[in-house]
C-alpha atoms as a PDB file:
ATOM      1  CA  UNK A   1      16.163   0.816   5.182  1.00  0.00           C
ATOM      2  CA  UNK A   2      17.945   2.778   2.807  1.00  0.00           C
ATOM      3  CA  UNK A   3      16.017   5.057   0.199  1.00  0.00           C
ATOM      4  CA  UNK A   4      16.410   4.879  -3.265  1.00  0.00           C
ATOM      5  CA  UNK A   5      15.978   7.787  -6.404  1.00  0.00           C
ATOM      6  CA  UNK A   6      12.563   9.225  -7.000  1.00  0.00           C
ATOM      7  CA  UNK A   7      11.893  10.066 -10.323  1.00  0.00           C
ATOM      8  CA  UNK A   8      10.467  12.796 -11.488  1.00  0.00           C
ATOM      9  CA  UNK A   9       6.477  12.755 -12.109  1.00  0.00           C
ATOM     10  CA  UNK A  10       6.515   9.652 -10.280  1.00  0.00           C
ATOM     11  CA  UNK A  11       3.331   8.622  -7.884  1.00  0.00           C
ATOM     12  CA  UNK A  12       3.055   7.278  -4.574  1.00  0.00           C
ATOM     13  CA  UNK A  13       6.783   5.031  -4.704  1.00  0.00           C
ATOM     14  CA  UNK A  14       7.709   2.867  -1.416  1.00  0.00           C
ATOM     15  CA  UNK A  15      10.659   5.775  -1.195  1.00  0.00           C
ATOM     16  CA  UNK A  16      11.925   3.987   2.262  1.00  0.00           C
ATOM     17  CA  UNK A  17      10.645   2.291   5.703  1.00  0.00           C
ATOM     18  CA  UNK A  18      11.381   2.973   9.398  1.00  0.00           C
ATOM     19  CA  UNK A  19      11.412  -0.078  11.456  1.00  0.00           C
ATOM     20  CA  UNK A  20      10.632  -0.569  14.922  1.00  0.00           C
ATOM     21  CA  UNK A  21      13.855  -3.994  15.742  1.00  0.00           C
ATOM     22  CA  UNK A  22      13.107  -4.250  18.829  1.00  0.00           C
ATOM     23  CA  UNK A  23      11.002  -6.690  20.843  1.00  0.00           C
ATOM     24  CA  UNK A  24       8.667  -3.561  22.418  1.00  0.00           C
ATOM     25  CA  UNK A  25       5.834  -1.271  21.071  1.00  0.00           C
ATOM     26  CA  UNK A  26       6.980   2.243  20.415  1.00  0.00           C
ATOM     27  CA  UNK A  27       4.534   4.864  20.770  1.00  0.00           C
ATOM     28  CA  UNK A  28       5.103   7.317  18.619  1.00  0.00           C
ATOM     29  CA  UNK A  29       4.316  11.038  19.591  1.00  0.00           C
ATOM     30  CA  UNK A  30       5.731  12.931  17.120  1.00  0.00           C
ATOM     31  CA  UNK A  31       6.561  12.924  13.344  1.00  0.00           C
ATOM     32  CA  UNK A  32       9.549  15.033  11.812  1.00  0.00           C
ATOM     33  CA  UNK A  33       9.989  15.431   8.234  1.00  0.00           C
ATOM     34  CA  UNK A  34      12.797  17.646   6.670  1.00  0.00           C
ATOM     35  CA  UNK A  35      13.150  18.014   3.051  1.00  0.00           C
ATOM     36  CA  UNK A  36      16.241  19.373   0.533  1.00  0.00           C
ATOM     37  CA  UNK A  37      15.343  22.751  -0.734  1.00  0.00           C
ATOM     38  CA  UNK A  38      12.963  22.608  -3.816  1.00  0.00           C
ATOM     39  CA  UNK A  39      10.935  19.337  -2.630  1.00  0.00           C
ATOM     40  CA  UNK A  40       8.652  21.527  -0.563  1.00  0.00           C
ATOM     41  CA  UNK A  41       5.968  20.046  -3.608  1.00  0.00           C
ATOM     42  CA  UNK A  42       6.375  16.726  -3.531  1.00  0.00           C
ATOM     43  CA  UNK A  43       3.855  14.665  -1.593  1.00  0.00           C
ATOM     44  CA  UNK A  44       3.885  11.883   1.353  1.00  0.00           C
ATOM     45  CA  UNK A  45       2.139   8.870   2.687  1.00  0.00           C
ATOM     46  CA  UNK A  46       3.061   7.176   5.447  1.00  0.00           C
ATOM     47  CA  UNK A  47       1.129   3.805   6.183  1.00  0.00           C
ATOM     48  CA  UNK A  48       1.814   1.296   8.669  1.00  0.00           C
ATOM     49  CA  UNK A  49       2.569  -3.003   7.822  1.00  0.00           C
ATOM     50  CA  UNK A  50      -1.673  -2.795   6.989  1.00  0.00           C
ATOM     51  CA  UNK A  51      -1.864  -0.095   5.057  1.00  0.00           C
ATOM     52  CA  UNK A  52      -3.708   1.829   7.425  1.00  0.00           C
ATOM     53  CA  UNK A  53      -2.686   5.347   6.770  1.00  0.00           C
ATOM     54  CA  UNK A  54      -0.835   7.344   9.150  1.00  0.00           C
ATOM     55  CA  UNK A  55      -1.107  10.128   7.350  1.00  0.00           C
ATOM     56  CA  UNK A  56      -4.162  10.438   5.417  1.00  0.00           C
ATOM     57  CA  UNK A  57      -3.879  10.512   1.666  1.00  0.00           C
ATOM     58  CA  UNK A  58      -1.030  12.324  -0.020  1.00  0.00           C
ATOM     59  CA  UNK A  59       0.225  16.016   1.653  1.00  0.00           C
ATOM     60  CA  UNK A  60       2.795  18.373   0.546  1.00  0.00           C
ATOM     61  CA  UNK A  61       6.041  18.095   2.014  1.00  0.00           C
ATOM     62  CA  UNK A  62       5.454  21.906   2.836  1.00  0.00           C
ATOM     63  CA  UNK A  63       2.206  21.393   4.832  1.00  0.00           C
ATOM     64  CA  UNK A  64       3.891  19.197   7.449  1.00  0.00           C
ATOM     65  CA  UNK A  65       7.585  19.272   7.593  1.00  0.00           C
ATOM     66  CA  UNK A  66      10.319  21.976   6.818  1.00  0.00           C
ATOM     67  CA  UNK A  67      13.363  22.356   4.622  1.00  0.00           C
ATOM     68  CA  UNK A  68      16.752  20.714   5.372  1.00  0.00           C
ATOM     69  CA  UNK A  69      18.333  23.828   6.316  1.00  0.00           C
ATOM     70  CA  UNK A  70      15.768  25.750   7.659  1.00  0.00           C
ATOM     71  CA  UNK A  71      16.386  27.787  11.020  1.00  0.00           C
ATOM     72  CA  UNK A  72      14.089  25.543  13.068  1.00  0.00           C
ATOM     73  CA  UNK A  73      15.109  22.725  15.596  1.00  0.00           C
ATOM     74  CA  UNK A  74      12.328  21.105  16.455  1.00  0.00           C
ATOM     75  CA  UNK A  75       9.090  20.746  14.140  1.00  0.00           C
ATOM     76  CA  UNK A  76       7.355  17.933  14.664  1.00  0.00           C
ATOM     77  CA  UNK A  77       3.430  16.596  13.221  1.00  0.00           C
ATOM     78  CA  UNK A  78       1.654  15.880  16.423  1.00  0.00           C
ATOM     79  CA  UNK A  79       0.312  11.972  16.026  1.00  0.00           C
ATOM     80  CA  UNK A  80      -0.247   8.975  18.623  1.00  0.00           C
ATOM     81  CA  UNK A  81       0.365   5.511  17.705  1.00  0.00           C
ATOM     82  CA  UNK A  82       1.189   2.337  18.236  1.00  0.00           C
ATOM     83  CA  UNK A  83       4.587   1.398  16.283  1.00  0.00           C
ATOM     84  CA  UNK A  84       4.531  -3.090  17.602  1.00  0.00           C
ATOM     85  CA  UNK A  85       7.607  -4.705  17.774  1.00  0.00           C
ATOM     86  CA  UNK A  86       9.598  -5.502  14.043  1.00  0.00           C
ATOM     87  CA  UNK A  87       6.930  -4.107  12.673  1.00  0.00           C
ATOM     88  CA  UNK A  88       7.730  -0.956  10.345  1.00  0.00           C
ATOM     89  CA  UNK A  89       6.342   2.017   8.810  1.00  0.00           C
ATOM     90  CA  UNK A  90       6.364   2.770   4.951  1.00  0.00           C
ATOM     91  CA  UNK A  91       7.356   6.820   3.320  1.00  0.00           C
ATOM     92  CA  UNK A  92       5.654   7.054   0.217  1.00  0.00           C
ATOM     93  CA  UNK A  93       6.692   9.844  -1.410  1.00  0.00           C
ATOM     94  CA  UNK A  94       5.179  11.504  -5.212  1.00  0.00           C
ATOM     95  CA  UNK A  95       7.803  13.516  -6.718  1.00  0.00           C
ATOM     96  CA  UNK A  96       6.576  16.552  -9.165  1.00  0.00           C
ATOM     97  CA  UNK A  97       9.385  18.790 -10.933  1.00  0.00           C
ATOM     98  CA  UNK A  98      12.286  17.541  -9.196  1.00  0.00           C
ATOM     99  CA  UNK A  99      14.007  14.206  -8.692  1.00  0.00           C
ATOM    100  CA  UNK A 100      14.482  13.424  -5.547  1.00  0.00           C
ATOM    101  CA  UNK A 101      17.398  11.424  -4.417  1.00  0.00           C
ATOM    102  CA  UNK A 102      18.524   9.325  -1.176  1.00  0.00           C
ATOM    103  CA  UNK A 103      18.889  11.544   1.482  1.00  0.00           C
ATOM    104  CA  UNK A 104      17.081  14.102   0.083  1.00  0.00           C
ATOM    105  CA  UNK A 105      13.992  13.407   2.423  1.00  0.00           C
ATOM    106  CA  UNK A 106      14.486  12.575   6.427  1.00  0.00           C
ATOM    107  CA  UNK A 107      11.308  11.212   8.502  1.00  0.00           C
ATOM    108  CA  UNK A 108      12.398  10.968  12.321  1.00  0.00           C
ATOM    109  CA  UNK A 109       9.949   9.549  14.517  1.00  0.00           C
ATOM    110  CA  UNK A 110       9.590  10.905  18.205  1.00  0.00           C
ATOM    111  CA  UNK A 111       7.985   8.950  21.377  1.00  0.00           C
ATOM    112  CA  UNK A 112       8.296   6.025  23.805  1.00  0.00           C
ATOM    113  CA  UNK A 113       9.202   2.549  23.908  1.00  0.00           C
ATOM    114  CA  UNK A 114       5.916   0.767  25.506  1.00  0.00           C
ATOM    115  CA  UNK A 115       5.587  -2.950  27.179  1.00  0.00           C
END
């Protein structure tokens, strides 16, 4: 789904959701987040349809992802789990200094589509 604006000093907002259309599990492998340049701050949550957390509590963008532009191609937060079919995952993000608009923050998932 599309983001939306973050503002500023603003805790643990639904900031956007990746879902899984498709009638198969995905197993997800990998997790990829890129930032714009002065989010590196700012922390995420990601939680699946339950609210089991994917990644637990709230981390800086900095401790698991890189910026936008930086000079690396492929950085991604080993995981391993299930993604089930139309269900989705949930970005929360906590903006600090900065707000932080759509596009500004980029989760891309990496894995396999399962039976």
């Amino acid at each position: 789904k599309n983001g939306k604006a973050i503002d500023i000093d603003t805790s643990n907002v639904l900031a956007f959701s990746i879902k899984n259309p498709r009638d198969e599990n995905f197993r997800v492998l990998g997790i990829q987040l890129r930032y714009a340049d002065g989010l590196s701050d700012c922390l995420i949550s990601i939680k699946d349809n339950n609210q089991k957390s994917i990644i637990e509590g709230n981390v800086q963008f900095s401790q698991i992802g890189n910026r936008t532009n930086a000079d690396i191609t492929r950085d991604e937060l080993p995981v391993n789990f299930l993604l089930l079919n139309k269900k989705e995952l949930m970005i929360f993000v906590t903006s600090n200094k900065q707000k932080i608009e759509p596009g500004q923050v980029n989760v891309t998932l990496f894995g396999k589509m399962e039976p």
